[in-house]
N, C-alpha and C. Protein backbone atom coordinates (compact mmCIF):
# COMPACT_ATOMS: atom_id res chain seq x y z
N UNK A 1 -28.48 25.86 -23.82
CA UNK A 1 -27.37 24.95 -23.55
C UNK A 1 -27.92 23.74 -22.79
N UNK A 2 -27.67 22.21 -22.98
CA UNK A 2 -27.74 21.45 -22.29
C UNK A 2 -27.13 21.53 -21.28
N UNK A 3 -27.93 20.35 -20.36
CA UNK A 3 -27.94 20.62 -19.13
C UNK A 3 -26.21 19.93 -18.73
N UNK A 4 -25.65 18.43 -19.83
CA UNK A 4 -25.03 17.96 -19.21
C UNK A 4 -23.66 18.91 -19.75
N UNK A 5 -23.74 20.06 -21.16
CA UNK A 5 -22.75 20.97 -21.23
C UNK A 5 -22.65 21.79 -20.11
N UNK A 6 -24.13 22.17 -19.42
CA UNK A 6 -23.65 23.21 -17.83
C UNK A 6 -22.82 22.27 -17.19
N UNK A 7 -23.07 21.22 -17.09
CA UNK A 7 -22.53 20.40 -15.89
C UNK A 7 -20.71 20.03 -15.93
N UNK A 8 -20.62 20.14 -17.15
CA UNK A 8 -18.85 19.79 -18.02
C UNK A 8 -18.44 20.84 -17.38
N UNK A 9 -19.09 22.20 -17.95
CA UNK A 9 -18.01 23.70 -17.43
C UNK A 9 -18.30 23.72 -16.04
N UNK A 10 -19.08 23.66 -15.40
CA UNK A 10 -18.90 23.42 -13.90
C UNK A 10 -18.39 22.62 -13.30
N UNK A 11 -18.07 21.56 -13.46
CA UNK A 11 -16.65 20.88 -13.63
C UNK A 11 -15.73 21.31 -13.81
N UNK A 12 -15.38 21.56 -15.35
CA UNK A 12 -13.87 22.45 -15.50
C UNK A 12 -13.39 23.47 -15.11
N UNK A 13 -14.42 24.18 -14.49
CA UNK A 13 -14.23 25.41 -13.75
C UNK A 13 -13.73 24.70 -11.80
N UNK A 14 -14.84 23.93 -11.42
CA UNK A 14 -14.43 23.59 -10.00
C UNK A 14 -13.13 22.53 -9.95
N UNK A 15 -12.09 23.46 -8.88
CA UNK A 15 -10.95 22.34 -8.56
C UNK A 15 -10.88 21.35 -7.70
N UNK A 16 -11.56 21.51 -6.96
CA UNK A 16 -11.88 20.18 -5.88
C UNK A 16 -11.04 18.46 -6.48
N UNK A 17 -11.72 19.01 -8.08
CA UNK A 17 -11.85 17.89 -8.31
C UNK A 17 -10.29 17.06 -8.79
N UNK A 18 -9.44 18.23 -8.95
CA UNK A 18 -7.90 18.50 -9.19
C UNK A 18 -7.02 17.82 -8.49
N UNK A 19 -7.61 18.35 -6.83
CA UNK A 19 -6.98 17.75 -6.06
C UNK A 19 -7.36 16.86 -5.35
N UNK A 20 -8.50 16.48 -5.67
CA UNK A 20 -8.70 14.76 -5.46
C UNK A 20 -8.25 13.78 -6.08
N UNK A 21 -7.63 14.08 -7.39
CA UNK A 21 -6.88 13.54 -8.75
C UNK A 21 -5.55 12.95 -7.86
N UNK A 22 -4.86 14.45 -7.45
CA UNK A 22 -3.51 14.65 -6.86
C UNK A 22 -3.27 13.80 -6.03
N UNK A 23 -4.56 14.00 -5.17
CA UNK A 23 -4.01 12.79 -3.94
C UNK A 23 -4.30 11.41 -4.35
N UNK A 24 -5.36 10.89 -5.00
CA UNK A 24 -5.38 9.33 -5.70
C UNK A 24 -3.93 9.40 -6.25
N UNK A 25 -3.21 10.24 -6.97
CA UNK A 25 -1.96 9.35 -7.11
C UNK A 25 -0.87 9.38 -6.50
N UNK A 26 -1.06 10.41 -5.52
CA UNK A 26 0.45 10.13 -4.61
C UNK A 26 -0.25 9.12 -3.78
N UNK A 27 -1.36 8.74 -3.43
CA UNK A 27 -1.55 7.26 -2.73
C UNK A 27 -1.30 6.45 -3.36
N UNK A 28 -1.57 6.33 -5.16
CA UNK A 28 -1.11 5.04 -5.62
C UNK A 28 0.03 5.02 -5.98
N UNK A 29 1.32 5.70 -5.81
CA UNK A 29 2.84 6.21 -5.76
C UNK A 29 2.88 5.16 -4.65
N UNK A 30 2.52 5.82 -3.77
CA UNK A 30 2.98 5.28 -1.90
C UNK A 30 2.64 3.73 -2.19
N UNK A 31 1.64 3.49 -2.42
CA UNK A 31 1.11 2.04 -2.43
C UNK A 31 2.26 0.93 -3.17
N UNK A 32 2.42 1.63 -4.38
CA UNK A 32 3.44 1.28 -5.39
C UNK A 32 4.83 1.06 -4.78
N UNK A 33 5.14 1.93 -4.14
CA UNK A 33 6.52 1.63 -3.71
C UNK A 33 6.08 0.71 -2.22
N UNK A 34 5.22 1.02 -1.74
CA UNK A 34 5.51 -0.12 -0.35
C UNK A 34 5.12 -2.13 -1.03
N UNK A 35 4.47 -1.78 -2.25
CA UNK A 35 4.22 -3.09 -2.43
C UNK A 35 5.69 -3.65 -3.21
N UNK A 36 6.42 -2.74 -3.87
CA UNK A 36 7.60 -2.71 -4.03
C UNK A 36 8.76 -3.47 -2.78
N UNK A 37 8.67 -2.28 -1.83
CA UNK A 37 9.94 -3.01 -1.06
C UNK A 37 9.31 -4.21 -0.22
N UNK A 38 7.92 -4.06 0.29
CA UNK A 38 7.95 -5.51 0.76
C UNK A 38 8.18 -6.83 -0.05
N UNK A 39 8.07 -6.77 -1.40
CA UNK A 39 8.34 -7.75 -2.52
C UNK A 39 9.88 -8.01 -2.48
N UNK A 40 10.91 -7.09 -2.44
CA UNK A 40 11.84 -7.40 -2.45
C UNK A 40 12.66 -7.78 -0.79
N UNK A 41 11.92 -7.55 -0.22
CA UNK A 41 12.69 -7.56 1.38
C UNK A 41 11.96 -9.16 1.74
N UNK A 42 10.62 -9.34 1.19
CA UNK A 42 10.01 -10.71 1.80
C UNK A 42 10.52 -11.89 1.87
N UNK A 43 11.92 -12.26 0.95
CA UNK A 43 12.24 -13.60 1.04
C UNK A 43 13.01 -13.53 2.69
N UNK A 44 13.67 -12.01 2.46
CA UNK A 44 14.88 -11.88 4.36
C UNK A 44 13.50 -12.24 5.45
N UNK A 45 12.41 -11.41 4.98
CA UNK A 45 11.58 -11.90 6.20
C UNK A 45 11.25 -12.90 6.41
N UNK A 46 10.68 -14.06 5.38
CA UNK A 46 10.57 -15.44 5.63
C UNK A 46 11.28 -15.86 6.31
N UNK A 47 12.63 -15.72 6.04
CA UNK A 47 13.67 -15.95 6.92
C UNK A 47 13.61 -16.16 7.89
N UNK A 48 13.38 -14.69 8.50
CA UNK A 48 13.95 -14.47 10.35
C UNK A 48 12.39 -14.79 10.61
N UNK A 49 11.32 -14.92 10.33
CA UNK A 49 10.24 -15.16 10.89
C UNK A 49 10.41 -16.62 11.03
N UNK A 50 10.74 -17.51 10.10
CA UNK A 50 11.27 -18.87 10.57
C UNK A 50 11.82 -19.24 11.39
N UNK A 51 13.26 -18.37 11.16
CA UNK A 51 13.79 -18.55 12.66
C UNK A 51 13.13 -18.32 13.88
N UNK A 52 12.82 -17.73 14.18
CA UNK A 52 11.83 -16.90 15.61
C UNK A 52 11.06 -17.98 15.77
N UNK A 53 10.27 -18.86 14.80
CA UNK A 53 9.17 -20.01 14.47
C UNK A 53 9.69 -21.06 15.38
N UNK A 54 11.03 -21.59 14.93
CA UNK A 54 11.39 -22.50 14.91
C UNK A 54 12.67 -22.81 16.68
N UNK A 55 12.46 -21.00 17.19
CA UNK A 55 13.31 -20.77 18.15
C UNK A 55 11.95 -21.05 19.00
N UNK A 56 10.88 -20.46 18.79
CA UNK A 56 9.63 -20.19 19.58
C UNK A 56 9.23 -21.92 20.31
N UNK A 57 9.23 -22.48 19.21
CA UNK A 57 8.59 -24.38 19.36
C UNK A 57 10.15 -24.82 20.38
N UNK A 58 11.35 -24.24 19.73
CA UNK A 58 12.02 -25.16 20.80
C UNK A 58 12.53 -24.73 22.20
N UNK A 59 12.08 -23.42 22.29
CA UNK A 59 11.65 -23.02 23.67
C UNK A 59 10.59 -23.38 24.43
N UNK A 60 8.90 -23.44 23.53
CA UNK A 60 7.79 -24.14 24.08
C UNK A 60 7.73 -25.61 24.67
N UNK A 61 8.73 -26.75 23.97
CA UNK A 61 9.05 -28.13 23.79
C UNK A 61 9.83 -28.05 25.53
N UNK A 62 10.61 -27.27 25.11
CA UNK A 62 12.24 -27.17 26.96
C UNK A 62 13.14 -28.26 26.38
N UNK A 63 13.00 -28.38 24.69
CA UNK A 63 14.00 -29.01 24.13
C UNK A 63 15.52 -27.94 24.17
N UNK A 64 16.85 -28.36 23.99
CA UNK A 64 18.02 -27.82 23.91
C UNK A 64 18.06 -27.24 22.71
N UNK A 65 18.41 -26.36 22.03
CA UNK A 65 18.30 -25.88 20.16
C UNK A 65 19.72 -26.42 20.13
């Protein structure tokens, strides 16, 4: 038997490799959905980070808002 057929069934036999599978995709699940809601939540954050921006300078200034 070749060497790289030993190496296939020792593979298909060891699970290690199963659940290293498992977890690459519930990380790229997780990833998926957080790149998800920050995409949809980012325009509200522009938002209030503006505001805060724009509260921050006219507190720094000792201008009146």
């Amino acid at each position: 038997m070749s060497l790289l057929a030993s190496l296939i069934k020792q593979y298909a036999r060891d699970e290690k490799g199963a659940a290293l599978v498992e977890y690459a995709v519930i990380f790229a699940v997780l990833i998926a959905g957080t790149v998800t809601a920050v995409s949809a939540i980012g325009p509200e954050l522009t938002t209030i980070f503006d505001a805060v921006a724009t509260s921050v300078g006219v507190l720094a200034t000792g201008a009146a808002p």
